[in-house]
Protein backbone atom coordinates (compact mmCIF):
# COMPACT_ATOMS: atom_id res chain seq x y z
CA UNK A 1 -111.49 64.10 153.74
CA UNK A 2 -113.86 65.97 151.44
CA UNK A 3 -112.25 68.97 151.82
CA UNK A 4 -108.59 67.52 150.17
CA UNK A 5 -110.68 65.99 147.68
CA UNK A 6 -112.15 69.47 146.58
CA UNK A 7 -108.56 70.48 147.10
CA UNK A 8 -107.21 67.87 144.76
CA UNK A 9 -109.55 68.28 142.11
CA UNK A 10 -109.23 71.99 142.60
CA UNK A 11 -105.29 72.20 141.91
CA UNK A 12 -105.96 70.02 138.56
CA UNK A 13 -107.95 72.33 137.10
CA UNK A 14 -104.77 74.80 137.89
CA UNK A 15 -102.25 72.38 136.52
CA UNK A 16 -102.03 68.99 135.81
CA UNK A 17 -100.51 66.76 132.90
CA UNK A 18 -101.67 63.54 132.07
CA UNK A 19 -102.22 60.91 129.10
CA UNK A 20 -104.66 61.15 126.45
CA UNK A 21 -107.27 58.25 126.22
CA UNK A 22 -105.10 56.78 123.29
CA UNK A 23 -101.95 57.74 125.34
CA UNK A 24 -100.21 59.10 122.22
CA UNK A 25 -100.25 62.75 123.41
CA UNK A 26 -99.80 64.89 127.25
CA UNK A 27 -102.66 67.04 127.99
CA UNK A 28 -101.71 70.00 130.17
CA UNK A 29 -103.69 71.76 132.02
CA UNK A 30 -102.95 75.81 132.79
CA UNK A 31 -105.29 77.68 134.79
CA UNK A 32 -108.26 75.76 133.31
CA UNK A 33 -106.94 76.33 129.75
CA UNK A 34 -106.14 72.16 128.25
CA UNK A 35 -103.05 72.19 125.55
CA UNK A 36 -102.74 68.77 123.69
CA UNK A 37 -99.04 68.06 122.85
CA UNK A 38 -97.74 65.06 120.82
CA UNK A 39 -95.48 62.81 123.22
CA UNK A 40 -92.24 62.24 121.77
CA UNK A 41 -90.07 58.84 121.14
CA UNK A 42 -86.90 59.70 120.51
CA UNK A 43 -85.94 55.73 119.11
CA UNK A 44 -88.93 56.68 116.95
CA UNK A 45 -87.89 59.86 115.88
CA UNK A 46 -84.50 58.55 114.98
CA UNK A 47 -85.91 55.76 112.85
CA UNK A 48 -88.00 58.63 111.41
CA UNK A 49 -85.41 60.15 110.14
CA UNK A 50 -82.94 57.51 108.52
CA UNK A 51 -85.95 56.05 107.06
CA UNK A 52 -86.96 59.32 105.16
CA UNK A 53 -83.46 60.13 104.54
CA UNK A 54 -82.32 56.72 103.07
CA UNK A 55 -82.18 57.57 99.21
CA UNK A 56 -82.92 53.68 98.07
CA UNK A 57 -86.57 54.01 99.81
CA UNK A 58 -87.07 57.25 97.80
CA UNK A 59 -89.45 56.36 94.31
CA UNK A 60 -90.35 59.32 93.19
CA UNK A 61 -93.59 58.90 91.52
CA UNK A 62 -93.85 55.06 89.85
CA UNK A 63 -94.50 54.26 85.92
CA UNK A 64 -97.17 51.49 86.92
CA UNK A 65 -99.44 52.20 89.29
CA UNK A 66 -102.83 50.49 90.32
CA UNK A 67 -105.95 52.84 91.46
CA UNK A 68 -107.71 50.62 93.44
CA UNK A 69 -110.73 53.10 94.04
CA UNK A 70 -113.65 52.47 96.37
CA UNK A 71 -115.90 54.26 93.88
CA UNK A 72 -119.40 54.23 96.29
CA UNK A 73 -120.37 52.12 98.83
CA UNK A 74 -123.69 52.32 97.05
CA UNK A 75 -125.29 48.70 95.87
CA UNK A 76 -128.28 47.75 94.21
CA UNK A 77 -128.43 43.91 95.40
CA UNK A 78 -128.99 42.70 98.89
CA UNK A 79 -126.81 40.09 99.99
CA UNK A 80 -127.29 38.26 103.02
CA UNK A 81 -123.80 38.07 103.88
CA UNK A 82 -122.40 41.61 102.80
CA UNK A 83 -121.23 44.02 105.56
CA UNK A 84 -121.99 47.07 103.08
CA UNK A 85 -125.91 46.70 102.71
CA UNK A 86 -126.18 45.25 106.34
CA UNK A 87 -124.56 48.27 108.11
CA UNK A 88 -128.15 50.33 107.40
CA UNK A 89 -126.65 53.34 109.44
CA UNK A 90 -123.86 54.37 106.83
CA UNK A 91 -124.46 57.24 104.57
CA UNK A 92 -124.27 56.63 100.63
CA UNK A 93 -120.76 57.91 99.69
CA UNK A 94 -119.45 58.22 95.85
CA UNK A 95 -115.64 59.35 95.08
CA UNK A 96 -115.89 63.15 94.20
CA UNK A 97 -115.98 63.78 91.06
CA UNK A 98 -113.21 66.42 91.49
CA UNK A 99 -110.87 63.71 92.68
CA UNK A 100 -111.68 61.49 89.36
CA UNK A 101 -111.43 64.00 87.36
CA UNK A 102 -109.11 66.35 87.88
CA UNK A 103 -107.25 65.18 90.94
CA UNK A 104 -105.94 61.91 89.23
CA UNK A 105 -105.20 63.53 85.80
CA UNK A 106 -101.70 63.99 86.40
CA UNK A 107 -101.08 60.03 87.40
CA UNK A 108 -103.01 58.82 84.42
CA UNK A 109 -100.54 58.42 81.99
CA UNK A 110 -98.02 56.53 84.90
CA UNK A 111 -101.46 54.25 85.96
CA UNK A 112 -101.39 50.67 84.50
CA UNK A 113 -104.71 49.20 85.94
CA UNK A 114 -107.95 50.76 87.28
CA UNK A 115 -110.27 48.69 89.63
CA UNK A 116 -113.60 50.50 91.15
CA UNK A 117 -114.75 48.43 93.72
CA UNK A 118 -116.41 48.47 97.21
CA UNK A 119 -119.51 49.39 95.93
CA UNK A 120 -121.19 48.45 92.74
CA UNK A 121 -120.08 50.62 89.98
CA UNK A 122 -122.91 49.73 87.31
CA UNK A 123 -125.22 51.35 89.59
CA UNK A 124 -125.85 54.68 87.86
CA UNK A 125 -124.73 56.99 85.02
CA UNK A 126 -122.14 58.14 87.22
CA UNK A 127 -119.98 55.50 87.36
CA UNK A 128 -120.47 54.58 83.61
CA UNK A 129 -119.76 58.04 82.36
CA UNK A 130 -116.48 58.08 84.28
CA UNK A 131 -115.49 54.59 83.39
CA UNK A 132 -116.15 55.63 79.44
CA UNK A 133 -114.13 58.86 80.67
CA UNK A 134 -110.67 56.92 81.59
CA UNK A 135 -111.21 54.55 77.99
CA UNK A 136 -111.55 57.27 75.84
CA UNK A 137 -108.36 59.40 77.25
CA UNK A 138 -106.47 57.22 78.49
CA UNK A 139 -107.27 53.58 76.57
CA UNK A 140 -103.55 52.24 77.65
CA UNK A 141 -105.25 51.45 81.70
CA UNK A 142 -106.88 48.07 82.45
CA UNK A 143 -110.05 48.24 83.45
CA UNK A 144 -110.89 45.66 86.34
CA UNK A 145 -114.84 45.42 86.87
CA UNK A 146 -115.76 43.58 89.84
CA UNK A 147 -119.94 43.28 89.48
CA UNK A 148 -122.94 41.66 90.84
CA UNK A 149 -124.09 41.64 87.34
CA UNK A 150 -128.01 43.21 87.50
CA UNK A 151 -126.86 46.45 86.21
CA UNK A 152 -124.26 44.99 83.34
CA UNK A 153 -126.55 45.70 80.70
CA UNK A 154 -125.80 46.15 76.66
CA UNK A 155 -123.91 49.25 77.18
CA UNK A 156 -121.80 48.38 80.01
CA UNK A 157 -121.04 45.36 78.16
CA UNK A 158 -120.42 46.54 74.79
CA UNK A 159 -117.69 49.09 76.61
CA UNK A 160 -116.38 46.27 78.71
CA UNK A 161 -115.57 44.18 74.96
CA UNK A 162 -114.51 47.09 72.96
CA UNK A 163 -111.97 48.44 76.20
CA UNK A 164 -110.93 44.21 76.86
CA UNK A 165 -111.98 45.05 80.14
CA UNK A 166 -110.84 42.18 82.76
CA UNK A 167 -114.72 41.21 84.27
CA UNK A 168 -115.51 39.19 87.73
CA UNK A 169 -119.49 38.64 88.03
CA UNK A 170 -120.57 37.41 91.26
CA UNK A 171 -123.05 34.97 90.77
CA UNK A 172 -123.17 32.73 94.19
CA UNK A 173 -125.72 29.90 93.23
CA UNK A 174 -126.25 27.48 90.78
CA UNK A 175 -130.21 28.67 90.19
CA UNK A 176 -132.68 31.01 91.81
CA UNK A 177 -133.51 28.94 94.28
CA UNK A 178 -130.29 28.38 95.82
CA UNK A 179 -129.51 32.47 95.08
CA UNK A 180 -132.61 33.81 97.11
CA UNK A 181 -131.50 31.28 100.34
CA UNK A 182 -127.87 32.52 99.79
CA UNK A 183 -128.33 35.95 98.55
CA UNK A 184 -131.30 37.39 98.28
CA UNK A 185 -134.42 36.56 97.79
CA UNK A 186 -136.00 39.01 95.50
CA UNK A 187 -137.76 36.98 92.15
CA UNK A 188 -136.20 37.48 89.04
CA UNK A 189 -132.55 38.67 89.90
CA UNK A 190 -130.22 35.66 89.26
CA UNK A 191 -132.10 34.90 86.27
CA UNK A 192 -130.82 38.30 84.97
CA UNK A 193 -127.56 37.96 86.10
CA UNK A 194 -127.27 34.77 84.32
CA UNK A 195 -128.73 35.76 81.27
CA UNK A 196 -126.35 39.20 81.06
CA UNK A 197 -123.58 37.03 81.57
CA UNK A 198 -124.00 34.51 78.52
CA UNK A 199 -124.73 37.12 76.47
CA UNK A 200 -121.75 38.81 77.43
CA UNK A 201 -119.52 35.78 76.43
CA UNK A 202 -121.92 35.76 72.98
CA UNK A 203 -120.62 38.78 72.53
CA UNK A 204 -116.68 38.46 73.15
CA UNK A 205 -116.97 34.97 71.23
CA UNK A 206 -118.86 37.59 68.08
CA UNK A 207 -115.60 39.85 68.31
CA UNK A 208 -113.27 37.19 68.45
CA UNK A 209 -112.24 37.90 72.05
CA UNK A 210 -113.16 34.66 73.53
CA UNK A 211 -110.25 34.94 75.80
CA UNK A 212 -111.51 37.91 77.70
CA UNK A 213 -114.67 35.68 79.08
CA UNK A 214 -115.73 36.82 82.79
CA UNK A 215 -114.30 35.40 85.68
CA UNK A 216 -117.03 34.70 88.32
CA UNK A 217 -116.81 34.31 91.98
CA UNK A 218 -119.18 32.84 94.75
CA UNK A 219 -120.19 33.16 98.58
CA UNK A 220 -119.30 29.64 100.16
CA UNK A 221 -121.00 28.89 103.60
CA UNK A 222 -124.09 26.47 105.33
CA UNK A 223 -126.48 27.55 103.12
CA UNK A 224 -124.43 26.55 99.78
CA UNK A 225 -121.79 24.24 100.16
CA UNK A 226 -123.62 20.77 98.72
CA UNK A 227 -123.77 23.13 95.39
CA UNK A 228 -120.12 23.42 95.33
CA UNK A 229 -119.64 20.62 92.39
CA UNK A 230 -122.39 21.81 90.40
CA UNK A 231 -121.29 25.51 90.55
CA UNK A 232 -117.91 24.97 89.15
CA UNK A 233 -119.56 22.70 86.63
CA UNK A 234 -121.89 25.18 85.52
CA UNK A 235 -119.14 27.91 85.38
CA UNK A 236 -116.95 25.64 82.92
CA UNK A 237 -120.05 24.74 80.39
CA UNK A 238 -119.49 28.75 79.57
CA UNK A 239 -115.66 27.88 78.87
CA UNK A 240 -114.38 30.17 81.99
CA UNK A 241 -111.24 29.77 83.34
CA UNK A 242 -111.04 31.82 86.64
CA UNK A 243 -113.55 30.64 89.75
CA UNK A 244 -113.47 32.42 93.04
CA UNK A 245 -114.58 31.52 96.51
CA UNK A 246 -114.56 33.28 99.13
CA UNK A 247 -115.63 31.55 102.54
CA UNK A 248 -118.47 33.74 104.28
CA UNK A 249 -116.68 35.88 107.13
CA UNK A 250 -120.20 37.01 108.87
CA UNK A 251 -121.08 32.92 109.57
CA UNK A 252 -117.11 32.06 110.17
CA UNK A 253 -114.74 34.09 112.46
CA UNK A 254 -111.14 34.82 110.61
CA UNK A 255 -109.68 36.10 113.59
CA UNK A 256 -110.48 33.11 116.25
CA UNK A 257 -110.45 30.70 112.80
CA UNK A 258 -113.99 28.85 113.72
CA UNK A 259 -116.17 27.72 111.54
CA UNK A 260 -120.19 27.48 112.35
CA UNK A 261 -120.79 24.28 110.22
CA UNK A 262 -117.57 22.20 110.81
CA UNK A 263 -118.84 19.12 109.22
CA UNK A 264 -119.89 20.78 105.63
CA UNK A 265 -117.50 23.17 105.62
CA UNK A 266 -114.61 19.91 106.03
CA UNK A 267 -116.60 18.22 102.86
CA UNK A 268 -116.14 21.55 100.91
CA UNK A 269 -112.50 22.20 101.41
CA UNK A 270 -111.84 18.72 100.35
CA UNK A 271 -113.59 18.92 97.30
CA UNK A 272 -111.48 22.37 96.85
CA UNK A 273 -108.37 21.13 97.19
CA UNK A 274 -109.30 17.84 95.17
CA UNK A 275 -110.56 19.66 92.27
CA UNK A 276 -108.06 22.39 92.43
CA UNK A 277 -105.44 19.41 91.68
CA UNK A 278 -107.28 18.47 88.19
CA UNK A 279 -107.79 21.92 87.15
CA UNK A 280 -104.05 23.18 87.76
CA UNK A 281 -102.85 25.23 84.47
CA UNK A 282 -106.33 24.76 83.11
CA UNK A 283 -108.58 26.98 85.34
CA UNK A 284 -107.47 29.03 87.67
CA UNK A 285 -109.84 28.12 91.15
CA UNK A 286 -108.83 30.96 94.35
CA UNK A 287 -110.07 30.38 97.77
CA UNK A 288 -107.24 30.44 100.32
CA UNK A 289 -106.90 34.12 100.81
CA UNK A 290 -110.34 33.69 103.35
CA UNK A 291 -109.29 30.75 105.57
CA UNK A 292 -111.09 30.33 108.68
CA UNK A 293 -108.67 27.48 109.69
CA UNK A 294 -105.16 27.25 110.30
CA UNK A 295 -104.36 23.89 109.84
CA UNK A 296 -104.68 23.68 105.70
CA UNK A 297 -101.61 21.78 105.54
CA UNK A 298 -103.45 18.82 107.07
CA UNK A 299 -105.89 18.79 104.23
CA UNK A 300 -103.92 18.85 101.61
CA UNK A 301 -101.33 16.39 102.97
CA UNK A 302 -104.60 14.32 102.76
CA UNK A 303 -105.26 15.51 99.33
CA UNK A 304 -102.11 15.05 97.82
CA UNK A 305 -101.79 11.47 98.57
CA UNK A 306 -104.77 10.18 96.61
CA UNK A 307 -103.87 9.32 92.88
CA UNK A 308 -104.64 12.36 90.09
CA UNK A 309 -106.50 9.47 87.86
CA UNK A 310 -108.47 8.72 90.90
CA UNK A 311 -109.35 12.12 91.15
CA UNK A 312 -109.80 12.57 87.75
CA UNK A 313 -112.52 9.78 87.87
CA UNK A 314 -114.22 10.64 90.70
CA UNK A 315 -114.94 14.26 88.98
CA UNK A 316 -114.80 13.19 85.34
CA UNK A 317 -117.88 15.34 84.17
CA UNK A 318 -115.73 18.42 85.97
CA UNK A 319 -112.36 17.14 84.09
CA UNK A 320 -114.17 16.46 80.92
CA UNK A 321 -115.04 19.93 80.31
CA UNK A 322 -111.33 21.32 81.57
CA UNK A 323 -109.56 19.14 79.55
CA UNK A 324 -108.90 21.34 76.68
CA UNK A 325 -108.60 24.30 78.36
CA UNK A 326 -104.82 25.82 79.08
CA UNK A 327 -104.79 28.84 80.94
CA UNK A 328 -101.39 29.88 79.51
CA UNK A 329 -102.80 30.51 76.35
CA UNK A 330 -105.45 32.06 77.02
CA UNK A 331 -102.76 34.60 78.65
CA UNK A 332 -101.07 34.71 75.74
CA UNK A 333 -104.25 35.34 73.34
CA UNK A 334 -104.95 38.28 75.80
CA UNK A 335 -101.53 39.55 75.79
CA UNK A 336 -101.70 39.60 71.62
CA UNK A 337 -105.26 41.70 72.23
CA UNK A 338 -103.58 43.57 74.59
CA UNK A 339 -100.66 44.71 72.24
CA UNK A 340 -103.32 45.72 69.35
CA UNK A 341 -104.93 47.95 71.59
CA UNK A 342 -101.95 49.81 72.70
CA UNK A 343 -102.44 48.73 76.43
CA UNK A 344 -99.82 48.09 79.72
CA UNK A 345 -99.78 44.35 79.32
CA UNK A 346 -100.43 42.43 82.07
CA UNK A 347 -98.43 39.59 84.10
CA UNK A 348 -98.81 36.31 84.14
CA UNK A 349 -99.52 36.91 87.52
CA UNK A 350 -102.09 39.90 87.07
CA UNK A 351 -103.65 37.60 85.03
CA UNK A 352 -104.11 34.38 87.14
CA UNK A 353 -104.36 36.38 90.73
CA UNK A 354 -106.15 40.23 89.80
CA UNK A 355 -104.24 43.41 90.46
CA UNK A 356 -104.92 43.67 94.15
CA UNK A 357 -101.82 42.09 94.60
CA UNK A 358 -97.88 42.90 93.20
CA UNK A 359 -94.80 41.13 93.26
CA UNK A 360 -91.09 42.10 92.51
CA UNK A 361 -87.83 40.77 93.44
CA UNK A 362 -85.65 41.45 96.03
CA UNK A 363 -82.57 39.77 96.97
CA UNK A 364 -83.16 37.01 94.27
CA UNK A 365 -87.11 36.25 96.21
CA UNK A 366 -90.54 37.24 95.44
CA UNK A 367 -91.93 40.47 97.86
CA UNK A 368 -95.07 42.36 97.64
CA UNK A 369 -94.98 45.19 95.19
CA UNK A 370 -97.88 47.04 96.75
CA UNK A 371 -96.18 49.56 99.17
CA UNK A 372 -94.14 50.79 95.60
CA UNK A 373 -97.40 51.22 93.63
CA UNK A 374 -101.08 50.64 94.81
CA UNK A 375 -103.26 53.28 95.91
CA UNK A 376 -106.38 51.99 97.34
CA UNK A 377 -108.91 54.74 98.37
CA UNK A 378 -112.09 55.53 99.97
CA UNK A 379 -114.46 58.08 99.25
CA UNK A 380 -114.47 59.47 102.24
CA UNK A 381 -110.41 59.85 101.45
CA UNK A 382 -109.09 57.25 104.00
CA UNK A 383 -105.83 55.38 102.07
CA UNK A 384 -104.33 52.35 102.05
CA UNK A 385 -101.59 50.62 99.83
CA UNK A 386 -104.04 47.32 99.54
CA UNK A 387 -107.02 45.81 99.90
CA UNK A 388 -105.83 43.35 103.16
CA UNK A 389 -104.98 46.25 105.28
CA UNK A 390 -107.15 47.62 107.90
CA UNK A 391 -108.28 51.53 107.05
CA UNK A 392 -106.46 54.09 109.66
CA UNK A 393 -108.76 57.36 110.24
CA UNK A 394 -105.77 59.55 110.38
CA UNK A 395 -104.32 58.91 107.08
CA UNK A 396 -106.24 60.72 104.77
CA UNK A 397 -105.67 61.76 100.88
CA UNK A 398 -107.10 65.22 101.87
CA UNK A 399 -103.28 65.31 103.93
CA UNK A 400 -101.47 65.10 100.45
CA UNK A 401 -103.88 68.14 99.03
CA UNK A 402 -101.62 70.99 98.08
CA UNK A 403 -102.84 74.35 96.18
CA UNK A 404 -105.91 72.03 94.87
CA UNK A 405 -103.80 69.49 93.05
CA UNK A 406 -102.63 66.09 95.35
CA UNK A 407 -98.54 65.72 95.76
CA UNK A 408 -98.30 62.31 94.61
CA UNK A 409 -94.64 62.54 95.06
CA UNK A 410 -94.92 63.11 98.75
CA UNK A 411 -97.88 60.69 98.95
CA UNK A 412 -95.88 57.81 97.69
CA UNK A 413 -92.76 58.56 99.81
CA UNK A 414 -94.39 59.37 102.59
CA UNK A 415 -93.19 57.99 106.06
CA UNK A 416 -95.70 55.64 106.31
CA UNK A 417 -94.94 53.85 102.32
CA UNK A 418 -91.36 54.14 103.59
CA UNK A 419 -91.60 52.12 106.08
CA UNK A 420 -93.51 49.30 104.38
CA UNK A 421 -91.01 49.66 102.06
CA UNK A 422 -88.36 48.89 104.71
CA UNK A 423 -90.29 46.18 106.22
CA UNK A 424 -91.32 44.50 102.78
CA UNK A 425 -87.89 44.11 101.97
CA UNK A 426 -87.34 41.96 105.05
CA UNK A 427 -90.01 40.06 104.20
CA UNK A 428 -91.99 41.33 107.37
CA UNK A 429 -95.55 41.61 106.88
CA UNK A 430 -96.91 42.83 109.58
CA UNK A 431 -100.23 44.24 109.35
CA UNK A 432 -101.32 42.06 106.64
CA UNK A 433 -103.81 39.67 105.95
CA UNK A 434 -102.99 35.84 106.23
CA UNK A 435 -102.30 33.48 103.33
CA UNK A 436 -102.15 36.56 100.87
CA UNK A 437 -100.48 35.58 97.62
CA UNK A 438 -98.22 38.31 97.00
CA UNK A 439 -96.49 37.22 100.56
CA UNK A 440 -95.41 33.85 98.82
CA UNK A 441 -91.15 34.05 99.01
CA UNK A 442 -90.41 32.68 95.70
CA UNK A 443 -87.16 32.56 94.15
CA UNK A 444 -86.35 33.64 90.99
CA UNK A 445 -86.46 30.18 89.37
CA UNK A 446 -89.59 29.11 91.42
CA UNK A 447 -91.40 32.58 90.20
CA UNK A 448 -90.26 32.33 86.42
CA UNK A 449 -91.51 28.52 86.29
CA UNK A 450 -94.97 29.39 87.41
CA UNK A 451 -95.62 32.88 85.77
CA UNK A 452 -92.84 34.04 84.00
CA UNK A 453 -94.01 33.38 79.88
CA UNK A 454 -91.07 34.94 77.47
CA UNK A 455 -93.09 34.48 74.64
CA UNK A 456 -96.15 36.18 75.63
CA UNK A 457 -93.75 39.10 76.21
């Protein structure tokens, strides 16, 4: 018996062919010598080919893109609840400066918004200087800052007026308390926050550029939701018109949609949904992108039957200080600031839902616009045409680098943005996150009635 064993295992090392681990490739085996070869689909190959011969998938290089770049997964706040700082064994990584700035130069002029994110890009000189960089040479881009606020000091915000930057702050509590048992609890730090942030609507509301005032966004989970109320009444005594929540995915699990504290987190969607009703075309409030539940309809069936007055009343200090507000023209006062400074103006929707998200029309409905125009990258150069779709390792920018310059033609028409293409047309999403806006199949009279405004443009 042992000796066909040794036999067996003898022969294989003479020949053999077998499956990879990932089974994507045979692995032959020659006199000891292994030789990796690619299996072959031929109903893939086919598809291959019409797809990247079928002219009306073909873009060329687009007139308004968004550079979502992951500038550094650096940070200088701790927060209990963010998968950066608690994932100690990752090295610090910052986009190479060779990418920013020479790299990118020749999509510049064709790029309508910029938004560094991942990391915190107040954090050093580096990320200021480049940032100063894009406003000085090329002043028609939006600049999206997404910020924890402890590093958005006078000269950050002084830029961020003069440039009409588009601002999100994440503040997460209502005082320091709450902050260091949701965030961290280091003395001192939401007090700054808090105080860089009023002075950063003191100094829009000096330049006349009330309109540009911060969004801000918070952590929801067990240690904050009884703070809910008071946090969106706090944020509206500064006059702003765009809250964010996002439901804490470390205490709640997205994919199996459970939630660790049932009973608070039930009392905090309601109040969502309630107040969400009486702030409609007043303040923009976002939450459902994060859902750890699939039955929302059952809420806001539940929602939608109680009387607007009676919700009114029952949060009249909340509706008291919306009343007057109209997101619309705020839009519009942007849009006028927008057109002074020589800038791509924004949509309606930019403006209500951020530029991680696109929509254009196909077939009369609403699709995502992303696969046509978004780069999101990493620094370590892995791609991806949003923020809602899970990294590959294998699809690098580093494949696109030709004689030290990136083919941005080939990048954007590559197989892969083909095929999204294809499948975004259909309406097929696969891939992609849940309950993501730019997935909602509007018609054209549906889209035009919510964020269509002729006479902003």
């Amino acid at each position: 018996m042992n000796n066909t064993n040794e036999k067996n295992e003898l022969l294989k090392k003479i020949y053999s062919v077998k499956d990879d681990k990932r089974g994507t490739h045979k692995v032959i085996t020659v006199a000891g010598i292994k030789i990796k070869i690619r299996k072959t689909n031929l109903k893939q190959e086919i598809e291959k080919f019409i797809i990247m011969n079928n002219k009306s998938l073909d873009i060329g290089i687009p007139q308004n893109i968004t550079l979502q770049l992951c500038y550094n997964n650096d940070c200088n706040c701790k927060c209990n609840f963010c998968s950066i700082h608690n994932d100690t064994k990752k090295q610090r990584l910052v986009m190479p400066e060779k990418w920013l700035y020479e790299y990118f130069k020749p999509i510049y002029e064709n790029t309508k918004n910029l938004n560094p994110t991942y990391g915190e890009i107040t954090k050093g000189i580096e990320g200021y200087n480049y940032i100063s960089f894009i406003c000085k040479n090329y002043p028609h881009i939006n600049i999206y800052i997404e910020t924890n606020g402890i590093a958005f000091d006078e000269k950050w915000r002084e830029l961020a007026a003069e440039n009409l930057f588009t601002v999100n702050v994440s503040i997460n509590a209502i005082d320091e308390e709450s902050f260091k048992k949701t965030v961290w609890d280091k003395d001192g730090i939401y007090t700054l926050v808090h105080k860089n942030v009023q002075e950063y609507i003191n100094l829009l509301d000096e330049k006349g550029l009330s309109a540009f005032r911060p969004g801000v966004s918070s952590i929801l989970n067990s240690t904050n939701y009884q703070n809910l109320e008071a946090f969106i009444k706090m944020v509206l005594e500064w006059k702003i018109q765009k809250i964010v929540f996002y439901f804490d995915t470390r205490e709640n699990n997205l994919n199996k949609l459970s939630v660790k504290d049932k009973e608070n987190f039930d009392i905090a969607l309601t109040k969502l949904l309630e107040i969400e009703r009486i702030l409609k075309d007043k303040v923009y409030l976002g939450f459902r992108l994060f859902m750890p539940i699939k039955n929302i309809e059952e809420y806001e069936k539940a929602v939608n039957e109680i009387p607007l007055e009676t919700l009114k009343e029952k949060y009249s200090e909340i509706w008291n200080l919306a009343k007057n507000l109209d997101l619309k023209n705020t839009y519009y006062e942007r849009v006028k600031a927008y057109k002074a400074k020589n800038k791509k103006l924004i949509t309606y929707f930019e403006f209500l839902k951020g530029v991680c998200w696109h929509s254009k029309f196909h077939n009369n409905y609403t699709i995502c616009e992303n696969s046509w125009n978004h780069i999101r990258l990493r620094p370590d150069g892995r791609l991806e045409i949003c923020a809602w779709r899970g990294y590959r390792d294998s699809y690098k920018i580093q494949q696109f680098i030709e004689n030290d310059t990136i083919n941005f033609k080939k990048l954007f028409n590559d197989f892969y943005h083909r095929k999204l293409r294809q499948n975004f047309k259909k309406r097929d999403y696969s891939g992609c996150m849940k309950n993501c806006p730019a997935m909602a199949n509007m018609s054209l009279k549906e889209y035009e009635e919510k964020y269509i405004n002729e006479k902003a443009v």
